[in-house]
C-alpha atoms as a PDB file:
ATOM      1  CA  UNK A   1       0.000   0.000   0.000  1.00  0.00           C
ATOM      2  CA  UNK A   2       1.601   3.412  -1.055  1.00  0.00           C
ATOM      3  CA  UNK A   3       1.631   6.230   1.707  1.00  0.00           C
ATOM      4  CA  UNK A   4      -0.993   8.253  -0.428  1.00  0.00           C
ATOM      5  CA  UNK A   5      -3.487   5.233   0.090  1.00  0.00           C
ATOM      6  CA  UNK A   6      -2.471   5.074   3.567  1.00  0.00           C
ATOM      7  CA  UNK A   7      -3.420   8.639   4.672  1.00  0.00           C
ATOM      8  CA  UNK A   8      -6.319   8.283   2.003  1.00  0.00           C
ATOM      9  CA  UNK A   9      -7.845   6.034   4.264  1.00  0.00           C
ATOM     10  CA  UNK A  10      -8.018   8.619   7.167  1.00  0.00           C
ATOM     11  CA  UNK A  11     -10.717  10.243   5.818  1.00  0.00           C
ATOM     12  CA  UNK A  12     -13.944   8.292   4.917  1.00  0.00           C
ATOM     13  CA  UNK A  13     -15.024   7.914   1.762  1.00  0.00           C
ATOM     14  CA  UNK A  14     -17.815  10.868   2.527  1.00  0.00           C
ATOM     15  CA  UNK A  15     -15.751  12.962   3.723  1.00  0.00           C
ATOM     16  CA  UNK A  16     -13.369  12.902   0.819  1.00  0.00           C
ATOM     17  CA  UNK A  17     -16.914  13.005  -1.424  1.00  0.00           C
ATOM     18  CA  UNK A  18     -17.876  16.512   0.135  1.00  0.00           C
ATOM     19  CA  UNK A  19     -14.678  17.951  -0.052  1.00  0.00           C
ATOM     20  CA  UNK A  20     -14.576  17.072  -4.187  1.00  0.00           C
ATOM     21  CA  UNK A  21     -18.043  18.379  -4.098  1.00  0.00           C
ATOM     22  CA  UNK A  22     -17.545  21.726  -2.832  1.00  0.00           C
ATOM     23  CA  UNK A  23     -14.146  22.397  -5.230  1.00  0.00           C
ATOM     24  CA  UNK A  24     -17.030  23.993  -7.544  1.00  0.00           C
ATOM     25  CA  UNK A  25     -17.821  27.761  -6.253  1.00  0.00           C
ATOM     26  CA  UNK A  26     -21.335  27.671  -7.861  1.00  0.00           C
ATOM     27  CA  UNK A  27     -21.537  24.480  -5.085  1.00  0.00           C
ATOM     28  CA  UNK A  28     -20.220  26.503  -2.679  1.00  0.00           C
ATOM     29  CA  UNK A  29     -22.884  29.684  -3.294  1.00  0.00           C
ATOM     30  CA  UNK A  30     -26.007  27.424  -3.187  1.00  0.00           C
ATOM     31  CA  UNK A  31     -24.338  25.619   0.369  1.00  0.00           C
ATOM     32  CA  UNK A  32     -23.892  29.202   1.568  1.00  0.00           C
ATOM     33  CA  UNK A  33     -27.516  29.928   0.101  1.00  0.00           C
ATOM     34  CA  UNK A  34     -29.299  27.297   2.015  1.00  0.00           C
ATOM     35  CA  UNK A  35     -27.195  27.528   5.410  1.00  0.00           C
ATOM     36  CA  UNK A  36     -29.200  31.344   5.217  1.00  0.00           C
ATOM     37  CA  UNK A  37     -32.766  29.778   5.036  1.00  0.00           C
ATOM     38  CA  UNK A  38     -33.105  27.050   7.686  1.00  0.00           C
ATOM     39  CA  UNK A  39     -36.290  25.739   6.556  1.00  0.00           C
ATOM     40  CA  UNK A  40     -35.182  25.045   2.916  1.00  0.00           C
ATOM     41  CA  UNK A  41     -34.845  27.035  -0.618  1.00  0.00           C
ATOM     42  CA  UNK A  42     -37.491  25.704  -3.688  1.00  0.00           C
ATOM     43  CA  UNK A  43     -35.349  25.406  -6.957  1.00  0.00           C
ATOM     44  CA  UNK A  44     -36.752  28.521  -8.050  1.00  0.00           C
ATOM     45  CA  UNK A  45     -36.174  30.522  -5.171  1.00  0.00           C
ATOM     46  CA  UNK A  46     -32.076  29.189  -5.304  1.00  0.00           C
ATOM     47  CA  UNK A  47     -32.554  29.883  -9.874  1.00  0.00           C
ATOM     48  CA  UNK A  48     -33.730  33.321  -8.993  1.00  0.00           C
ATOM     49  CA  UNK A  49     -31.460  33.987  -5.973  1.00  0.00           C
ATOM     50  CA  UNK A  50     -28.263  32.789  -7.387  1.00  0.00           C
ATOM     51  CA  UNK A  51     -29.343  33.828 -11.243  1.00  0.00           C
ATOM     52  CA  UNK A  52     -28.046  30.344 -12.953  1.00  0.00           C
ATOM     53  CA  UNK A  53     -29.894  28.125 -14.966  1.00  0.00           C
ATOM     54  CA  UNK A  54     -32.379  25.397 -14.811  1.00  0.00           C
ATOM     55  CA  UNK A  55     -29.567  22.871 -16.197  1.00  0.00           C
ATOM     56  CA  UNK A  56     -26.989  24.343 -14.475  1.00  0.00           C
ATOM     57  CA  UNK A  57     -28.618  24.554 -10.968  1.00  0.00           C
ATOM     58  CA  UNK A  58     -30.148  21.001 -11.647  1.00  0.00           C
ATOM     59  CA  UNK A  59     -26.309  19.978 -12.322  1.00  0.00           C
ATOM     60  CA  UNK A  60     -24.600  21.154  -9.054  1.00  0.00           C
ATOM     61  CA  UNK A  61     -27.913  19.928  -6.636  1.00  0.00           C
ATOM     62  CA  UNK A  62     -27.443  16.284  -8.206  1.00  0.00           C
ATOM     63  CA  UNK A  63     -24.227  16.662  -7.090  1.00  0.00           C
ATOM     64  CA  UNK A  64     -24.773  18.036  -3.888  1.00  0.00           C
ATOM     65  CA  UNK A  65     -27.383  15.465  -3.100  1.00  0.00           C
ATOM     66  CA  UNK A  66     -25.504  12.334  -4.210  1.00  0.00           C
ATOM     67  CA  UNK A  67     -22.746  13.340  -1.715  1.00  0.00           C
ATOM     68  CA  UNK A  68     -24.917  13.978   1.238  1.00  0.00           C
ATOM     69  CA  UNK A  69     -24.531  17.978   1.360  1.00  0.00           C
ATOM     70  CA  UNK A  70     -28.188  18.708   0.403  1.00  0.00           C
ATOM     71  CA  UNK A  71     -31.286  17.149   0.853  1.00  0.00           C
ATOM     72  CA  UNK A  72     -35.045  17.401  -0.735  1.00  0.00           C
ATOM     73  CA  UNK A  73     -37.709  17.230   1.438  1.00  0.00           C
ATOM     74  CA  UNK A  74     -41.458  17.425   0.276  1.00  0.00           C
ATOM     75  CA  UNK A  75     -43.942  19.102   2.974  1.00  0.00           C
ATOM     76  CA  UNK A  76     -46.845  21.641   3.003  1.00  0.00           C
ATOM     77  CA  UNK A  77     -46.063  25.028   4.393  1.00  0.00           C
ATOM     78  CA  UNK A  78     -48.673  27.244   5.434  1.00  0.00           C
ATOM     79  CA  UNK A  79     -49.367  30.061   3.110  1.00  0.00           C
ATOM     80  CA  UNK A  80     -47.020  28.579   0.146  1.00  0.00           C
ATOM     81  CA  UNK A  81     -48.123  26.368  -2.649  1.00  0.00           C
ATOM     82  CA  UNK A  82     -44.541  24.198  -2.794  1.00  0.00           C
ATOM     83  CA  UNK A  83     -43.675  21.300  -1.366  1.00  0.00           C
ATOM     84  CA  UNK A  84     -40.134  20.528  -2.630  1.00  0.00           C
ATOM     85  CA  UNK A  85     -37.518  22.414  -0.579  1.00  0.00           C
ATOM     86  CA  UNK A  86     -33.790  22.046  -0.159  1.00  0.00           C
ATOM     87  CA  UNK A  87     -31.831  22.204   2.462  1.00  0.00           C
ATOM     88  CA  UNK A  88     -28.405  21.227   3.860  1.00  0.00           C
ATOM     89  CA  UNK A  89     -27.983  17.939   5.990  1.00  0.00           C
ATOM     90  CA  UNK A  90     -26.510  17.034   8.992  1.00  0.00           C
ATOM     91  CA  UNK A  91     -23.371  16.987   7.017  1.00  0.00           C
ATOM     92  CA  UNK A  92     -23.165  19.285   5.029  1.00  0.00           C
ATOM     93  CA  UNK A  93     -24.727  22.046   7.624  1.00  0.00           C
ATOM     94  CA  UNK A  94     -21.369  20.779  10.328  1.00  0.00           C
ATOM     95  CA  UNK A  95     -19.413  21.051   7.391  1.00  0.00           C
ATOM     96  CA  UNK A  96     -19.652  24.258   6.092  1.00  0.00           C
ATOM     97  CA  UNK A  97     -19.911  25.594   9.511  1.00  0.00           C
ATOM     98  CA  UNK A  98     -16.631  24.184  10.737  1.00  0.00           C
ATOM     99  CA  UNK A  99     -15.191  25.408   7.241  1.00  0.00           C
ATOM    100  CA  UNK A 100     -16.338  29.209   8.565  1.00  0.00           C
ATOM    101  CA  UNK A 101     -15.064  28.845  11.515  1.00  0.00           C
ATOM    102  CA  UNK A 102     -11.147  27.998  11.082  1.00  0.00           C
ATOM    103  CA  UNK A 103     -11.692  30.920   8.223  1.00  0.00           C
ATOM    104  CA  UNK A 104     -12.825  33.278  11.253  1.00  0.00           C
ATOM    105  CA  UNK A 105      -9.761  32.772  13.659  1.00  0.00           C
ATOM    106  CA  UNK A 106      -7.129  34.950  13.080  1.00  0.00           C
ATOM    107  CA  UNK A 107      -4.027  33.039  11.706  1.00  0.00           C
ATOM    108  CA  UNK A 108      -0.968  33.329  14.290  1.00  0.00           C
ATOM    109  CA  UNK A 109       2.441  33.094  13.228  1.00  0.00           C
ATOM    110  CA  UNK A 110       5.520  32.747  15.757  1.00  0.00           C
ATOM    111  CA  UNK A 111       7.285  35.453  16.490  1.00  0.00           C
ATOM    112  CA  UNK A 112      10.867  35.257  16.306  1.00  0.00           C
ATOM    113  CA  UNK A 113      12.745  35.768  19.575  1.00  0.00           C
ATOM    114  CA  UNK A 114      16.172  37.294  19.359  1.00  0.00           C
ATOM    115  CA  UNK A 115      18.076  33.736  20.390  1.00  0.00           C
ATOM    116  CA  UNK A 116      16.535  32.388  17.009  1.00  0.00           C
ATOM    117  CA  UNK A 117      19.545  32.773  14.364  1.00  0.00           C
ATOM    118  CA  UNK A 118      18.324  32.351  10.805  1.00  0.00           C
ATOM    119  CA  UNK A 119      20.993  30.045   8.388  1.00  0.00           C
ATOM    120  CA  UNK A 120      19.346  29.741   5.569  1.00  0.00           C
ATOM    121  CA  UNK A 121      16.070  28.396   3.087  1.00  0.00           C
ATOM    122  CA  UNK A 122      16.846  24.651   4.784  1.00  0.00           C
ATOM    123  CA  UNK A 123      16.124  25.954   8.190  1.00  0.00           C
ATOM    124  CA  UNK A 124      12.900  26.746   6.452  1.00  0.00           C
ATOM    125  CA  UNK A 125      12.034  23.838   4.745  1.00  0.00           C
ATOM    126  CA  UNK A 126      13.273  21.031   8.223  1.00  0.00           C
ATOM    127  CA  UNK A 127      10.612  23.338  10.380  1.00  0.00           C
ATOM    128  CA  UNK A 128      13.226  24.856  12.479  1.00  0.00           C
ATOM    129  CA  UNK A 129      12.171  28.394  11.585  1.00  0.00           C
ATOM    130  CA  UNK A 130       8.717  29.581  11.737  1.00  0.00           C
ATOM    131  CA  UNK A 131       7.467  30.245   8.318  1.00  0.00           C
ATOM    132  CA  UNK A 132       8.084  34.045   7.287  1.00  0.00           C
ATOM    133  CA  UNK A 133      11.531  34.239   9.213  1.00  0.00           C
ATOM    134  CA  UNK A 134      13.732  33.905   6.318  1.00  0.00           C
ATOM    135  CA  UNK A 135      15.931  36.471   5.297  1.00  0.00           C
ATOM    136  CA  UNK A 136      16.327  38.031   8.590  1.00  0.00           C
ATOM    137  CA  UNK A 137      19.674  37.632  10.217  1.00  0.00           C
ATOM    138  CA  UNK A 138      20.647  37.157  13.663  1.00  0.00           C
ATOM    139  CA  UNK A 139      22.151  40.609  14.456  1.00  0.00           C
ATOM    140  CA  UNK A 140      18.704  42.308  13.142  1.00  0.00           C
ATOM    141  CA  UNK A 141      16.425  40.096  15.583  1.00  0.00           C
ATOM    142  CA  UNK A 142      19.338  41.230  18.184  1.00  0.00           C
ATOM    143  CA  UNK A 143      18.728  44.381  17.574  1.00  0.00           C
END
């Protein structure tokens, strides 16, 4: 078994599925769509909101259905005449919400303290230098 297969099989198969499925940003617009409207989108209200298509909306739900980001459910809602809405799953709602929320902390980079000498790109690329270090020599960090 080659290394790729090895960490491959980390990650469950649907997990791998919805992060192929979301590499479209058309899929990623509708997911962001339907997080807004907890009880569910018709496919006209997502055609109108997001302006696309009939085929091309059709396209990216199929996809987002057969790997468990989206669901259609068929009810009666007072005071509306459809019955087909969709709306994110279990999945795909945890998803896309974990997704927002590493892009809302702040990324933090290590300072360099002044006992941290730099060498060189190899320091760099053997993780003995925080990223972003390189270039600046010891007597500068001394300063």
């Amino acid at each position: 078994m080659s290394k790729i297969d090895e960490y491959i099989r980390l990650f469950p198969e649907e997990i791998r599925d919805a992060i192929k499925s979301l590499s479209e940003d058309t899929r990623i617009a509708i997911m962001i769509d339907l997080m807004m409207e907890p009880q569910g989108k018709t496919f006209s209200e997502l055609m109108t909101e997001l302006d696309i298509s009939q085929g091309l909306l059709n396209s990216h739900l199929k996809n987002l259905l057969e790997n468990g980001l989206v669901k259609n459910e068929y009810r009666k809602v007072a005071g509306r005449r459809d019955y087909s809405f969709y709306l994110p799953t279990i999945l795909g709602s945890t998803f896309m919400v974990s997704l927002l929320e590493v892009l809302e902390k702040p990324v933090v980079y290590p300072v360099p303290t002044k006992a941290m000498p730099v060498r060189g790109p190899s320091d760099i690329a053997t993780g003995i230098l925080p990223f972003g270090t390189y270039g600046t020599n010891y007597l500068e960090m001394k300063g």
